[in-house]
PDB file of N, CA and C in Angstrom:
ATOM      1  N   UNK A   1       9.395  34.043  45.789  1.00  0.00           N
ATOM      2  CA  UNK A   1       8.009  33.597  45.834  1.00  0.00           C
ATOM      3  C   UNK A   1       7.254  34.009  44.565  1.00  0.00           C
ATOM      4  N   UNK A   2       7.336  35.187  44.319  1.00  0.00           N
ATOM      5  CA  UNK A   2       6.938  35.589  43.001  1.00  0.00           C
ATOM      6  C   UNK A   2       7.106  35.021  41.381  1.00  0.00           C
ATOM      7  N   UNK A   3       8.224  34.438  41.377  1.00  0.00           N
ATOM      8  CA  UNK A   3       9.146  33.962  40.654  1.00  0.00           C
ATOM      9  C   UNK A   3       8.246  31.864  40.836  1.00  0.00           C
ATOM     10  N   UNK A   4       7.829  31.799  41.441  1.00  0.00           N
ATOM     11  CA  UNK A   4       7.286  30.616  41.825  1.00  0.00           C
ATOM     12  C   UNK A   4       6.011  30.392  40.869  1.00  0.00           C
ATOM     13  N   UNK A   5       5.375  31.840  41.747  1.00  0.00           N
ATOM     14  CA  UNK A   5       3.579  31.790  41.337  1.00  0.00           C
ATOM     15  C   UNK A   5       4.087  32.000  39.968  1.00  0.00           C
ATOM     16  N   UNK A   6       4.700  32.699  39.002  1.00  0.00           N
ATOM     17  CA  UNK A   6       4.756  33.219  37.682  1.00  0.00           C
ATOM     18  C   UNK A   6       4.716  32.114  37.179  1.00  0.00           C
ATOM     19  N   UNK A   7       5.879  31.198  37.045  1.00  0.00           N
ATOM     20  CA  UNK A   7       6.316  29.955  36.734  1.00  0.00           C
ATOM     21  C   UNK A   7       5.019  29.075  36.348  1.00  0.00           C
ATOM     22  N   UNK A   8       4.355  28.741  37.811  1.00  0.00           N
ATOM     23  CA  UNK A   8       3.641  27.993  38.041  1.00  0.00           C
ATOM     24  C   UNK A   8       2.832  28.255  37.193  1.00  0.00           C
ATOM     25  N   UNK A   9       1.981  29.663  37.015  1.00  0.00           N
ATOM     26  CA  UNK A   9       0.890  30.000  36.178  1.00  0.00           C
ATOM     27  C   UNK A   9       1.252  29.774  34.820  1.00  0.00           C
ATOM     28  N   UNK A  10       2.797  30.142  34.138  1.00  0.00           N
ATOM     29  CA  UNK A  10       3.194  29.896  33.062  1.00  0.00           C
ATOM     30  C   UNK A  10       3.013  28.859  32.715  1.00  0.00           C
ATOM     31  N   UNK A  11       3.344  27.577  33.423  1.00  0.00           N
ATOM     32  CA  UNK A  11       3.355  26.030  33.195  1.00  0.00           C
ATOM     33  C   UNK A  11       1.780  25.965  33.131  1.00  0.00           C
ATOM     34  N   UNK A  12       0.882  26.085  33.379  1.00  0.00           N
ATOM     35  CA  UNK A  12      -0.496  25.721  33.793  1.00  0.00           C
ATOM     36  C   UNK A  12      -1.217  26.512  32.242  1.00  0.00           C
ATOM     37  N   UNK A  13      -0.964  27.473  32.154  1.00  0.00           N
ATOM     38  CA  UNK A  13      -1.112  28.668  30.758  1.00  0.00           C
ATOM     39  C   UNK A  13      -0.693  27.045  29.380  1.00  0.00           C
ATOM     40  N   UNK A  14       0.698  26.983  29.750  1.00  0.00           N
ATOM     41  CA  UNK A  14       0.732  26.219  28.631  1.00  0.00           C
ATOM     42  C   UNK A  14       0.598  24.636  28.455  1.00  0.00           C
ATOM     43  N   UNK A  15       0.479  23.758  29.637  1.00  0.00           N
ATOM     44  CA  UNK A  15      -0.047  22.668  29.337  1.00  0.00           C
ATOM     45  C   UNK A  15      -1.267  22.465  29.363  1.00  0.00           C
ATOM     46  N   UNK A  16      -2.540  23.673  29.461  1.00  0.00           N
ATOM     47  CA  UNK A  16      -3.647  23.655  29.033  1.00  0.00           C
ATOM     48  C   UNK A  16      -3.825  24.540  28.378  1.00  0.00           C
ATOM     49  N   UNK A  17      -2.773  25.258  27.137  1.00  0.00           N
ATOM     50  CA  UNK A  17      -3.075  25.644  25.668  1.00  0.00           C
ATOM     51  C   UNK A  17      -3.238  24.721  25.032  1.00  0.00           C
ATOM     52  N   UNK A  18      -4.205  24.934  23.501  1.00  0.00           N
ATOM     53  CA  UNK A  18      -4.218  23.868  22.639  1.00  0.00           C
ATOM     54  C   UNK A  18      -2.954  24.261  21.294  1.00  0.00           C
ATOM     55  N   UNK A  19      -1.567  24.434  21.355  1.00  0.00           N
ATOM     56  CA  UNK A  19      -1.292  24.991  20.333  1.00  0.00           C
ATOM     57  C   UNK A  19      -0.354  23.719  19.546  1.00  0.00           C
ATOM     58  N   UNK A  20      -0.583  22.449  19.798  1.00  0.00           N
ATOM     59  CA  UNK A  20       0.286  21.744  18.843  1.00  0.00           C
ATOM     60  C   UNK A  20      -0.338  20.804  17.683  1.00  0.00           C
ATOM     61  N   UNK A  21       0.187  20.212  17.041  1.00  0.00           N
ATOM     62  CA  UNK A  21      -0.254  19.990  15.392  1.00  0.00           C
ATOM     63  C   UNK A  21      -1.386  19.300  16.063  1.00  0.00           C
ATOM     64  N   UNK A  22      -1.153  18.111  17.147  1.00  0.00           N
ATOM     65  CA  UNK A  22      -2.964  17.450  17.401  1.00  0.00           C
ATOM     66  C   UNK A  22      -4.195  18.380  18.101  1.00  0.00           C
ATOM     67  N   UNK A  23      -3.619  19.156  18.695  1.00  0.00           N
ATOM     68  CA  UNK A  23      -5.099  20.246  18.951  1.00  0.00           C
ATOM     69  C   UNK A  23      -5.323  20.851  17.607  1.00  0.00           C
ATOM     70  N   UNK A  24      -4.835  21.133  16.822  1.00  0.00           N
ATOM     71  CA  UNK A  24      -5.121  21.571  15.679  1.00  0.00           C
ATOM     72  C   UNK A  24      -5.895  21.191  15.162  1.00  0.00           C
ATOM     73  N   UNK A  25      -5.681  19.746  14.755  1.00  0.00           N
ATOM     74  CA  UNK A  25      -6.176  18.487  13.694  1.00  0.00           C
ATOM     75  C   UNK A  25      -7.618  18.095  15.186  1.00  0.00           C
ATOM     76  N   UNK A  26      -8.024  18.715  16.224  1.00  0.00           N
ATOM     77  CA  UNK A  26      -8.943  18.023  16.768  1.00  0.00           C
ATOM     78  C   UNK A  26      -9.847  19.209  16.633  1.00  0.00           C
ATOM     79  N   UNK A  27      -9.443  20.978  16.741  1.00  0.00           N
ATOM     80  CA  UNK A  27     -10.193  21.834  16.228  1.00  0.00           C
ATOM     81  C   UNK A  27     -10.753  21.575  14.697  1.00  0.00           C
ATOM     82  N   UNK A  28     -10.153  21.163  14.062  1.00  0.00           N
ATOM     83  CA  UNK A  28     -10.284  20.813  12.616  1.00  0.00           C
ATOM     84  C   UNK A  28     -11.548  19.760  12.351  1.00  0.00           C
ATOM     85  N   UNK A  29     -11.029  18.738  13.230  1.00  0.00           N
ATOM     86  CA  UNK A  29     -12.283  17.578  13.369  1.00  0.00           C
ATOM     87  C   UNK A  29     -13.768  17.918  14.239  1.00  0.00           C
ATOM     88  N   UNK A  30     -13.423  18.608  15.129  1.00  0.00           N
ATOM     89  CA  UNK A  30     -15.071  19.235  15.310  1.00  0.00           C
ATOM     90  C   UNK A  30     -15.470  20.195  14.941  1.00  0.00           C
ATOM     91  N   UNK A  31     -15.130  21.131  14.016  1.00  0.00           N
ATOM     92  CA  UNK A  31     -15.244  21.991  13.217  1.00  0.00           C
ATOM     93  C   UNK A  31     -16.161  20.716  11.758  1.00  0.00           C
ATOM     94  N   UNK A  32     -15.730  20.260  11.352  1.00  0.00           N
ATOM     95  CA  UNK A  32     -16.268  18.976  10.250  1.00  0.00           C
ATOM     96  C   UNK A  32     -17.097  18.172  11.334  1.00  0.00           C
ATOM     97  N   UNK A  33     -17.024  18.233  12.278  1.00  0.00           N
ATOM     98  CA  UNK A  33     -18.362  17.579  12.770  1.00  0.00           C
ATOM     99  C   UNK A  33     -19.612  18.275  12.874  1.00  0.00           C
ATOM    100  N   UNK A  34     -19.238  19.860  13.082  1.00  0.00           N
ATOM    101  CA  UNK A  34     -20.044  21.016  13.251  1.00  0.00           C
ATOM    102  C   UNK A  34     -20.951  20.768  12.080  1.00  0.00           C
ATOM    103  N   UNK A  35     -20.261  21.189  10.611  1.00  0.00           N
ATOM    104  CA  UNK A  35     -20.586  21.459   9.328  1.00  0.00           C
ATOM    105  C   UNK A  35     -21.640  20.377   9.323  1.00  0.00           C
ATOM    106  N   UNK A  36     -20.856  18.484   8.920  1.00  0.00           N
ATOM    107  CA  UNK A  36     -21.674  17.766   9.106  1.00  0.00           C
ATOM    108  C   UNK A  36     -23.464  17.719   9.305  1.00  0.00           C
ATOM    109  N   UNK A  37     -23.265  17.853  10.901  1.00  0.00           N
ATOM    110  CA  UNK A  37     -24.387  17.773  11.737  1.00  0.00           C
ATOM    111  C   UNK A  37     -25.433  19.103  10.976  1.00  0.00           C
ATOM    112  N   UNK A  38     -24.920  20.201  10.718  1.00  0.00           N
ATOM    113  CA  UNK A  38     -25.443  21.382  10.046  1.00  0.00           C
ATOM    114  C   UNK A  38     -26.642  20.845   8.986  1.00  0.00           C
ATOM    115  N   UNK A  39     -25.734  20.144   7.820  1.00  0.00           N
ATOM    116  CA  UNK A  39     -25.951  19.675   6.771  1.00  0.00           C
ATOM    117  C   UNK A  39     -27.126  18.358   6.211  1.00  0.00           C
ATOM    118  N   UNK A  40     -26.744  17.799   7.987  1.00  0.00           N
ATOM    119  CA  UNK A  40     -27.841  16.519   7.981  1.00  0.00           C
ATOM    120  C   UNK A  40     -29.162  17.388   8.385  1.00  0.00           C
ATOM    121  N   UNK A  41     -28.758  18.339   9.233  1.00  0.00           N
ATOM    122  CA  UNK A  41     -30.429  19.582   9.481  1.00  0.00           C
ATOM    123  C   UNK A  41     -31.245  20.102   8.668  1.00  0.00           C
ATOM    124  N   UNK A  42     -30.041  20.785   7.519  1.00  0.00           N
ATOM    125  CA  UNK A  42     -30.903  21.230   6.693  1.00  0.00           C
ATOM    126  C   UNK A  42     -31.160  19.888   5.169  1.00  0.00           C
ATOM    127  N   UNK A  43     -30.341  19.196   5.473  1.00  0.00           N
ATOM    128  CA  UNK A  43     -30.775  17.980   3.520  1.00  0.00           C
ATOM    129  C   UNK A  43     -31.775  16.846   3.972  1.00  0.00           C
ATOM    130  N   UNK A  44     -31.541  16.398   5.838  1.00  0.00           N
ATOM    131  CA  UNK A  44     -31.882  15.362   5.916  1.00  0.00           C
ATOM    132  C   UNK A  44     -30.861  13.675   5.525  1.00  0.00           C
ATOM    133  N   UNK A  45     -29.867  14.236   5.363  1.00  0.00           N
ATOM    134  CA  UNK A  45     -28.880  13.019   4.780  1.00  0.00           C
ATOM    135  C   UNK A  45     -27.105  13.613   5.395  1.00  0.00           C
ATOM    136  N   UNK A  46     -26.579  12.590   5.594  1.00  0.00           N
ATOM    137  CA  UNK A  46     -25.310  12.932   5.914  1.00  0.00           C
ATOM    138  C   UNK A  46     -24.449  13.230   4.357  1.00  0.00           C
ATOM    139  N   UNK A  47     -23.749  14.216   3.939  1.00  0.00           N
ATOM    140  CA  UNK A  47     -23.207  14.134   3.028  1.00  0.00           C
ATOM    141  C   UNK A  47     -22.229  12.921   2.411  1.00  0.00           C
ATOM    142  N   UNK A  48     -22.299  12.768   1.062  1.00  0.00           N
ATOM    143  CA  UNK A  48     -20.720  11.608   0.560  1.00  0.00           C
ATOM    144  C   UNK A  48     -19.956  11.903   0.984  1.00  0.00           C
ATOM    145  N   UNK A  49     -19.278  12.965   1.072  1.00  0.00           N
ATOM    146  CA  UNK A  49     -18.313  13.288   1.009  1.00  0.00           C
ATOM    147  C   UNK A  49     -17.798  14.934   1.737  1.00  0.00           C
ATOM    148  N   UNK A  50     -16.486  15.388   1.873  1.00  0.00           N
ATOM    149  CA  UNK A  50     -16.486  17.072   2.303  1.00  0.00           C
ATOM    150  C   UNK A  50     -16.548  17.694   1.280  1.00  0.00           C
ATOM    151  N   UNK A  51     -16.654  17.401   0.479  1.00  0.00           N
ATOM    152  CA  UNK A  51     -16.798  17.982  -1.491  1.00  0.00           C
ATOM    153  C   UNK A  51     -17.957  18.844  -1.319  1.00  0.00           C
ATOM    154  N   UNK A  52     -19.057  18.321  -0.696  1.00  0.00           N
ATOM    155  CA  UNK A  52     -19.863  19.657  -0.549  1.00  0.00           C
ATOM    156  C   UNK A  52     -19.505  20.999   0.287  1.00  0.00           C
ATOM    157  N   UNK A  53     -18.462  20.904   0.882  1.00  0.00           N
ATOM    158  CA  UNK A  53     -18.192  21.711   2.040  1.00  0.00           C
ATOM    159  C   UNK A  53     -17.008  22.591   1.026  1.00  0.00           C
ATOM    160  N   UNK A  54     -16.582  22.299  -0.456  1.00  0.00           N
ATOM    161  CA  UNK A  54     -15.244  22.623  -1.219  1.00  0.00           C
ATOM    162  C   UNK A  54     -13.993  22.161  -0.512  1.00  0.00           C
ATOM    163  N   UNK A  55     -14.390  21.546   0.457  1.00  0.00           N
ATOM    164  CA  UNK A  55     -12.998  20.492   0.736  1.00  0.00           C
ATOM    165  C   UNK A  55     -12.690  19.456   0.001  1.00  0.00           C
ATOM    166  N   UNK A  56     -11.299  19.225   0.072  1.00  0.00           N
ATOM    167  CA  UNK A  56     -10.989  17.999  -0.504  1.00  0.00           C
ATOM    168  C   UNK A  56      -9.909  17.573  -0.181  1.00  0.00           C
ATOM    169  N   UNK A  57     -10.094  16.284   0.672  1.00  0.00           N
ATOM    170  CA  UNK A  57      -9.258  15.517   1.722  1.00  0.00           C
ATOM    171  C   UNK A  57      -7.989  15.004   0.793  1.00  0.00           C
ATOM    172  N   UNK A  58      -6.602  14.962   1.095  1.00  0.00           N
ATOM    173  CA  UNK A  58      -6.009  14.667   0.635  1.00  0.00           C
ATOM    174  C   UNK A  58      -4.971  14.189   1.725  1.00  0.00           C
ATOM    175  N   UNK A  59      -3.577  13.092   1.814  1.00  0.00           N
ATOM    176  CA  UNK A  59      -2.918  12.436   2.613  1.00  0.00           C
ATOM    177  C   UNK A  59      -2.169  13.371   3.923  1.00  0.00           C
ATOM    178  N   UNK A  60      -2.305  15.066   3.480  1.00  0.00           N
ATOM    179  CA  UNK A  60      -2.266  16.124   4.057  1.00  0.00           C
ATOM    180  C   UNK A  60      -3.009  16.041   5.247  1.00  0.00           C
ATOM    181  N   UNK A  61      -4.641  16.305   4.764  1.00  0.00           N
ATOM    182  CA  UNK A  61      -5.449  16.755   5.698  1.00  0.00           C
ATOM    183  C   UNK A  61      -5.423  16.764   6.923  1.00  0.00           C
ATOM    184  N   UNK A  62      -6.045  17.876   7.811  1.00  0.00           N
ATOM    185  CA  UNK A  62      -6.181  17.139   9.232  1.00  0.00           C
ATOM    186  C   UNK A  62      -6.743  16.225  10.022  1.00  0.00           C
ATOM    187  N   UNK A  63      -7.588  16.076   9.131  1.00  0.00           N
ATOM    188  CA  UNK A  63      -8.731  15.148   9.824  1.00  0.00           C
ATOM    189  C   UNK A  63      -9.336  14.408   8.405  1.00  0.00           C
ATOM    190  N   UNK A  64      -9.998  13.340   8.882  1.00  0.00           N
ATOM    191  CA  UNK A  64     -10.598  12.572   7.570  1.00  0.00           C
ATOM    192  C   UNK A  64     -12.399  12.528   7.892  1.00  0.00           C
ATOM    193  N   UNK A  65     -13.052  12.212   6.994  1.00  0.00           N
ATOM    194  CA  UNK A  65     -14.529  12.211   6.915  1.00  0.00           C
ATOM    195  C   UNK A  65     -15.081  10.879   6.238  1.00  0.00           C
ATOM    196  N   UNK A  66     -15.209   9.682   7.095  1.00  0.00           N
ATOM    197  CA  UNK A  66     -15.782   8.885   6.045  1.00  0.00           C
ATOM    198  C   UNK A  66     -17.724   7.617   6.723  1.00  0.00           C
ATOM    199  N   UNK A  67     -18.068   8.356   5.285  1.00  0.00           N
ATOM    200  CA  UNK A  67     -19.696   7.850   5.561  1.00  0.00           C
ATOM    201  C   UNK A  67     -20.032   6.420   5.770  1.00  0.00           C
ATOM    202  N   UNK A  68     -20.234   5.944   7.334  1.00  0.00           N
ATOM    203  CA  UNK A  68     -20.583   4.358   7.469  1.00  0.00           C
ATOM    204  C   UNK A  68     -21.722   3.504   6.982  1.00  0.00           C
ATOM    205  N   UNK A  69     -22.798   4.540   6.851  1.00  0.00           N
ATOM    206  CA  UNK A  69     -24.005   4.212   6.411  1.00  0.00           C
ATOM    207  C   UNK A  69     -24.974   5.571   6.115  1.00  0.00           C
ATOM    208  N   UNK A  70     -26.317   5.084   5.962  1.00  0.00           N
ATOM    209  CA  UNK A  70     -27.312   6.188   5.413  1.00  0.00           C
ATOM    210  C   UNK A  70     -27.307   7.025   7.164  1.00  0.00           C
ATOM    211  N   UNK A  71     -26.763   6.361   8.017  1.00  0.00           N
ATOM    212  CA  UNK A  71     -26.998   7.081   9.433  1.00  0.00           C
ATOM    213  C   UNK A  71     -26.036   7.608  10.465  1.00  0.00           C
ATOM    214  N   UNK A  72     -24.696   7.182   9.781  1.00  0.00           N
ATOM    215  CA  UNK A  72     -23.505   6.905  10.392  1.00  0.00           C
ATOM    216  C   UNK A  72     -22.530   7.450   9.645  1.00  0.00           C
ATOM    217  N   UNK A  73     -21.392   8.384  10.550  1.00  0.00           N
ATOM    218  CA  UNK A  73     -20.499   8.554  10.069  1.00  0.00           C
ATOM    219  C   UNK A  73     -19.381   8.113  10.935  1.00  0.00           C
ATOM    220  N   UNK A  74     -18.223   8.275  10.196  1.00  0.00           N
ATOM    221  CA  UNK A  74     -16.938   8.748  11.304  1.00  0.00           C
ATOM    222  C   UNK A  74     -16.189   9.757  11.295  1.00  0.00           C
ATOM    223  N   UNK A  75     -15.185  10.576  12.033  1.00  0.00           N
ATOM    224  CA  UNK A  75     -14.558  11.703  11.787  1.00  0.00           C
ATOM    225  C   UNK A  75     -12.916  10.923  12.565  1.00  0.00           C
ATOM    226  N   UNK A  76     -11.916  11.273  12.274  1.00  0.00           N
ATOM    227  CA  UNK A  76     -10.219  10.344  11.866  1.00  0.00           C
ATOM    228  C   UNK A  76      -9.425  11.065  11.992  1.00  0.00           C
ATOM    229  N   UNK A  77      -8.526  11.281  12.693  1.00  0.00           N
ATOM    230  CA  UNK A  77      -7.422  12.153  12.957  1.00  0.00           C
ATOM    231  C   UNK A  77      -6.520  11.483  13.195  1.00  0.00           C
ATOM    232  N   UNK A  78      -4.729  11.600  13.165  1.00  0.00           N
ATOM    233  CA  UNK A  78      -3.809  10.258  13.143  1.00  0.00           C
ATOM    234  C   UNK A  78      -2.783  11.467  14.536  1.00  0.00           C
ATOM    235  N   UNK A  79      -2.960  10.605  15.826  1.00  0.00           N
ATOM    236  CA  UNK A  79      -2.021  10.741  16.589  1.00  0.00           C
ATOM    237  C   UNK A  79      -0.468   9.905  16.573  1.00  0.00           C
ATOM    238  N   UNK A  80       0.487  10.362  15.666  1.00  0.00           N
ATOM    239  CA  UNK A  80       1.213   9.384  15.468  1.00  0.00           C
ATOM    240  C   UNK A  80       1.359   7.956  15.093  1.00  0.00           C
ATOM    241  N   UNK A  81       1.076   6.860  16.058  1.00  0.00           N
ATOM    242  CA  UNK A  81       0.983   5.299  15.526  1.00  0.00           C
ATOM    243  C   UNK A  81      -0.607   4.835  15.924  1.00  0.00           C
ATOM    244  N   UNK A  82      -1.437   5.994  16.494  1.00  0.00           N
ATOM    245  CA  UNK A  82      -2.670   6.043  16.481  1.00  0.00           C
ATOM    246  C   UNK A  82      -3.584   7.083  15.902  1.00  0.00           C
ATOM    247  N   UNK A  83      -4.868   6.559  15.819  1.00  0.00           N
ATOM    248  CA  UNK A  83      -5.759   7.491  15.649  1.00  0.00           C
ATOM    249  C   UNK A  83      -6.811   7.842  16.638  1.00  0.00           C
ATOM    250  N   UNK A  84      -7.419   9.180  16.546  1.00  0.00           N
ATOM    251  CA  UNK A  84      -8.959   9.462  17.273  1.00  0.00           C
ATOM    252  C   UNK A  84      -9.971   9.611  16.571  1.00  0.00           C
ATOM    253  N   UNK A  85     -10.461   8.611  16.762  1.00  0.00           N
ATOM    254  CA  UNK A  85     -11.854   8.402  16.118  1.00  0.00           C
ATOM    255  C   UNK A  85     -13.208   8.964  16.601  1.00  0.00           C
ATOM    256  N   UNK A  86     -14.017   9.765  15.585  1.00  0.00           N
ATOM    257  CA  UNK A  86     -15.313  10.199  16.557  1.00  0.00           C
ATOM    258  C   UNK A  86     -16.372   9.534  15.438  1.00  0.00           C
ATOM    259  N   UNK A  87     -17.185   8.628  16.583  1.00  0.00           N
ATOM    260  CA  UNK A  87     -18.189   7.933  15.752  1.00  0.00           C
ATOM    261  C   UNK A  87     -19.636   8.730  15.964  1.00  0.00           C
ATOM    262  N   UNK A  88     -20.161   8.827  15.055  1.00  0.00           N
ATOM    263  CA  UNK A  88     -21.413   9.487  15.086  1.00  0.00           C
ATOM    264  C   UNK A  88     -23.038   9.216  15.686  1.00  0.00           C
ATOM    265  N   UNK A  89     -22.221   7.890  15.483  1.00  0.00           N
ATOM    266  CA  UNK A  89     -23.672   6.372  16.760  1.00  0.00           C
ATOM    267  C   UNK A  89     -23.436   6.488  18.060  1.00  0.00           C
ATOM    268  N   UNK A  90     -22.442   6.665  18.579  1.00  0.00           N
ATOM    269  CA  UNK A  90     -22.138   6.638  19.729  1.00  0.00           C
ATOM    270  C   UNK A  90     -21.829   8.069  20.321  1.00  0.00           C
ATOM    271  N   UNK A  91     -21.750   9.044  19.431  1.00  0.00           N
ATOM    272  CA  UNK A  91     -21.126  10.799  19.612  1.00  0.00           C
ATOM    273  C   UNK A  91     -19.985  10.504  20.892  1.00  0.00           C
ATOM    274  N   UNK A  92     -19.099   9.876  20.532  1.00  0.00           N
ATOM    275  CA  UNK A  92     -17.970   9.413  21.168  1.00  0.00           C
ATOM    276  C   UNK A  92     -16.917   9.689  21.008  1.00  0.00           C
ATOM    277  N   UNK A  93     -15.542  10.056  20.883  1.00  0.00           N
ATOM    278  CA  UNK A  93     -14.288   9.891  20.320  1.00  0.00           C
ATOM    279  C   UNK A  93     -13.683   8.623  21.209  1.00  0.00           C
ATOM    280  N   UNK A  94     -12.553   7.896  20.727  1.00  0.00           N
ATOM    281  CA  UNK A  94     -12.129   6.827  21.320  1.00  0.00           C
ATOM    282  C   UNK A  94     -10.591   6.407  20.259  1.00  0.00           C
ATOM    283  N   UNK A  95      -9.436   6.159  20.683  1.00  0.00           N
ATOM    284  CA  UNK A  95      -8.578   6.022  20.123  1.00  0.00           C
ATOM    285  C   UNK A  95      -8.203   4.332  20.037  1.00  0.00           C
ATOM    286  N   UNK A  96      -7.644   4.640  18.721  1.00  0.00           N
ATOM    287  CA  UNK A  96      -7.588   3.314  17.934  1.00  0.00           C
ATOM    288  C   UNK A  96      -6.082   3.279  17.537  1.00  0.00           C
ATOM    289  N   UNK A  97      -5.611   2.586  17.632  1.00  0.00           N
ATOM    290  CA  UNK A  97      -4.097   2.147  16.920  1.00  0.00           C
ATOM    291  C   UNK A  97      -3.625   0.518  17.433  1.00  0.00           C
TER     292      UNK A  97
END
């Protein structure tokens, strides 16, 4: 019986840890949504780019940052043959592939 509950809690421990490359890349992406939102508080404008942040996105990265308009952003993460998209009009995520 003991041997049951352990198990059980073990399994439960780890299919609601976040420890694989896409929880990563989704800590990563609201972490850059954090900054973002920060940035539009204090300038009044969404930044160009993560260049203000001394990031610099490259085919690596975990996540991507790109400006839709003077009001709009998106934030991009690649789940394999998809992506998760978080739009900033809608404060949504929603997957795309």
């Amino acid at each position: 019986m003991r041997l049951i509950k352990f198990s059980y809690i073990f399994l439960v421990i780890i299919f609601n840890s976040c420890c694989d490359t896409f929880c990563e890349r989704e800590k990563y992406a609201i972490s850059l949504i954090e900054k973002i939102e920060i940035y539009k508080t204090e300038f009044g404008k969404y930044p160009e780019s993560l260049e203000v942040f001394n990031i610099k996105e490259n085919e690596d990265s975990p996540a991507f940052y790109t400006k839709t308009s003077d009001s709009t952003y998106i934030i991009w993460y690649g789940l394999g043959f998809e992506s998760k998209v978080y739009d900033s009009k809608t404060k949504k995520w929603k997957t795309e592939g």
